[in-house]
C-alpha atoms as a PDB file:
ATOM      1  CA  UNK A   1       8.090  13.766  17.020  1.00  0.00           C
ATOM      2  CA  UNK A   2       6.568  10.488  15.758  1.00  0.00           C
ATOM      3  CA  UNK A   3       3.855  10.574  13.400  1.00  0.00           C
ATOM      4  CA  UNK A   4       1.736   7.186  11.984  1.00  0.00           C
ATOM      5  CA  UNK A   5      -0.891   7.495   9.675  1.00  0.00           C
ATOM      6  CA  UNK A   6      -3.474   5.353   8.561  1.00  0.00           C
ATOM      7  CA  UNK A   7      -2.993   3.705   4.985  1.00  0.00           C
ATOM      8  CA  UNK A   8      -5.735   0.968   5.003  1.00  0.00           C
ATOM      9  CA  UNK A   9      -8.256  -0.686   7.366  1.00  0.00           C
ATOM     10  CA  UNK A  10      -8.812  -4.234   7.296  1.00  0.00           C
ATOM     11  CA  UNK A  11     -12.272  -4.965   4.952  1.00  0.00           C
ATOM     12  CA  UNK A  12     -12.757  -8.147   7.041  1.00  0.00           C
ATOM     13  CA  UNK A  13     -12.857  -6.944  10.851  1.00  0.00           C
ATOM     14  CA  UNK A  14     -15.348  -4.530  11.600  1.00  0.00           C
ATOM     15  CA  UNK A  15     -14.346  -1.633  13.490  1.00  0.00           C
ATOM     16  CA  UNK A  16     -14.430  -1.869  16.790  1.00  0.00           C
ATOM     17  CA  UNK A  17     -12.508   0.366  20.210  1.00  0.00           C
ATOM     18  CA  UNK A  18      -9.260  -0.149  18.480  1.00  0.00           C
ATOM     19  CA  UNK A  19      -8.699   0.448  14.632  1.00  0.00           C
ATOM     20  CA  UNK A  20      -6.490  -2.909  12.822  1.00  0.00           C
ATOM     21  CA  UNK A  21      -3.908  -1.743  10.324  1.00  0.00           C
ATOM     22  CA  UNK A  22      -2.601  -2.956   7.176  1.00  0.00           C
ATOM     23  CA  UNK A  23       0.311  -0.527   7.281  1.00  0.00           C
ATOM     24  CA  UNK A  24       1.777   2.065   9.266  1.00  0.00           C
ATOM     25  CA  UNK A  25       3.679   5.398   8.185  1.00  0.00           C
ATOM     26  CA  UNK A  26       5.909   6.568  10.525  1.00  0.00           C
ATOM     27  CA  UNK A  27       8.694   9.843  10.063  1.00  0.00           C
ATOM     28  CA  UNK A  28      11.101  10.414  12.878  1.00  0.00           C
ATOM     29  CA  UNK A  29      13.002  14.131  13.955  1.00  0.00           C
ATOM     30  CA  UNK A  30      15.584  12.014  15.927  1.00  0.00           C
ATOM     31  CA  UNK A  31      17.602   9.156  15.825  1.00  0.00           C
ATOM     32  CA  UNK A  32      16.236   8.242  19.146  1.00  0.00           C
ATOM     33  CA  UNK A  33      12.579   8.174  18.260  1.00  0.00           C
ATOM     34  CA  UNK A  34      13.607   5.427  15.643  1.00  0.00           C
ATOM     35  CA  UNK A  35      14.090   2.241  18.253  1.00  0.00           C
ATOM     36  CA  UNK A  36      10.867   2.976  20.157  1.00  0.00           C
ATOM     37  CA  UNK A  37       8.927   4.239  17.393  1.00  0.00           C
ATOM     38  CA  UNK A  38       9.170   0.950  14.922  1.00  0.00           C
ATOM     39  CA  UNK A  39       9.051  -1.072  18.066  1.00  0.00           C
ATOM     40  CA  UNK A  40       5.711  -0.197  18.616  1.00  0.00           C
ATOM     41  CA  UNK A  41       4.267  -0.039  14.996  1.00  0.00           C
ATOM     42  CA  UNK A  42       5.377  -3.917  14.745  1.00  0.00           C
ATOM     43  CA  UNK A  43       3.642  -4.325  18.051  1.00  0.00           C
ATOM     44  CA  UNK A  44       0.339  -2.968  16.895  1.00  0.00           C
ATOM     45  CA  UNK A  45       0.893  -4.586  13.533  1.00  0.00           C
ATOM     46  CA  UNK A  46       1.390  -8.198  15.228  1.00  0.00           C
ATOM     47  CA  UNK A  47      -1.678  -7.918  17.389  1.00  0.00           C
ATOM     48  CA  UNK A  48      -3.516  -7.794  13.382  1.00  0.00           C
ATOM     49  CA  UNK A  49      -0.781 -10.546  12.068  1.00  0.00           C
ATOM     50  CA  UNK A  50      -1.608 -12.776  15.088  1.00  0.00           C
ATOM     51  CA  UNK A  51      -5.834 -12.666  14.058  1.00  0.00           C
ATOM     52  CA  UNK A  52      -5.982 -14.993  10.309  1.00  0.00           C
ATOM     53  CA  UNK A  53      -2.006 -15.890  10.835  1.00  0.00           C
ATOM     54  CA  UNK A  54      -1.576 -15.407   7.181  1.00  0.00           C
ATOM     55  CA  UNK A  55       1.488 -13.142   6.680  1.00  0.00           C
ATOM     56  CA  UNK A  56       4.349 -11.602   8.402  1.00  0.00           C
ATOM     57  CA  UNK A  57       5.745  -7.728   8.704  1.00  0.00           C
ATOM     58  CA  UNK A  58       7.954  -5.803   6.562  1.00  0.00           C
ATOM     59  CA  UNK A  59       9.321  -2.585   7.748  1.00  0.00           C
ATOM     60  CA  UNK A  60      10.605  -0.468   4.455  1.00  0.00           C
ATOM     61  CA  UNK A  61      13.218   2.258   5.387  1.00  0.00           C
ATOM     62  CA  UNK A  62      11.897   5.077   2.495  1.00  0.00           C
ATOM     63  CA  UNK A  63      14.791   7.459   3.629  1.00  0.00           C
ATOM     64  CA  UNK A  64      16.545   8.474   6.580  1.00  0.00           C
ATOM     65  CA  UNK A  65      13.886   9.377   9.613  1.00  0.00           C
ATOM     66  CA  UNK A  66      10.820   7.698   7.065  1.00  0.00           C
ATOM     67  CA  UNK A  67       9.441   4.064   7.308  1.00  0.00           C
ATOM     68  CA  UNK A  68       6.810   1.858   6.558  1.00  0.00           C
ATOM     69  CA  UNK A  69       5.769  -1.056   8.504  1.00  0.00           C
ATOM     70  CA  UNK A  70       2.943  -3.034   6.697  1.00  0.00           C
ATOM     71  CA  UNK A  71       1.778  -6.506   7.314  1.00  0.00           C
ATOM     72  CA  UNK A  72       3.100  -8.590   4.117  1.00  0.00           C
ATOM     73  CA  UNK A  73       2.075 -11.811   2.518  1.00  0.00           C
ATOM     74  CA  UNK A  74       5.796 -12.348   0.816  1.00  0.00           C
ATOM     75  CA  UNK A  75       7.259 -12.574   4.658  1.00  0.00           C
ATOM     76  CA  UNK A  76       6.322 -15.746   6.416  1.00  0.00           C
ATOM     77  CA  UNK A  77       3.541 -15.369   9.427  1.00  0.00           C
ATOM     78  CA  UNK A  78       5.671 -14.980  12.777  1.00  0.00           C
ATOM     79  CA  UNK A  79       9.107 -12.978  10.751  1.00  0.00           C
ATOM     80  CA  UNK A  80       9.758  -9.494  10.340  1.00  0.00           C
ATOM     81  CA  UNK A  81      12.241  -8.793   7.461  1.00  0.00           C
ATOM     82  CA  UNK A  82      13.653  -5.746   6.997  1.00  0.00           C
ATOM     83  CA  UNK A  83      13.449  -3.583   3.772  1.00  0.00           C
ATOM     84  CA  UNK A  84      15.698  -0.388   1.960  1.00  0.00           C
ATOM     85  CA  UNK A  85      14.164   1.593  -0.404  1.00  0.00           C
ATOM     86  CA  UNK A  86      15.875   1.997  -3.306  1.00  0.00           C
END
């Protein structure tokens, strides 16, 4: 099961039929889940990226089956780095 909760809204876009995220937390049962699951996290996240074009994504591996994929000034608009907890 895949599970993504809401860690901040963007102050500067009002709400409207869709909520914009700053981040996305996201714990996984299965191996399988993973692919798909941060796949479409950095697909919702881009749609946000793509709006004031001034930072890229980081996804954050916290452990195994936990990740965080949060739109990140230190990666450059249009990249997605990759991240490991320490």
């Amino acid at each position: 099961m895949t599970t993504a909760t809401l860690e901040r809204r963007l102050a500067e876009f009002p709400a409207v039929e869709t909520a914009e995220f700053r981040s996305i937390d996201l714990e996984f049962s299965t191996a399988d889940e993973v692919h798909a699951g941060l796949d479409t996290a950095v697909a919702t996240l881009i749609e946000t990226a793509a709006k004031d074009a001034a930072c890229g994504i980081l996804v954050t591996r916290l452990h195994p089956g936990r990740y965080t994929v949060a739109l990140d000034e230190s990666v450059p608009f249009g990249e997605t780095y990759e991240n490991i907890a320490a």
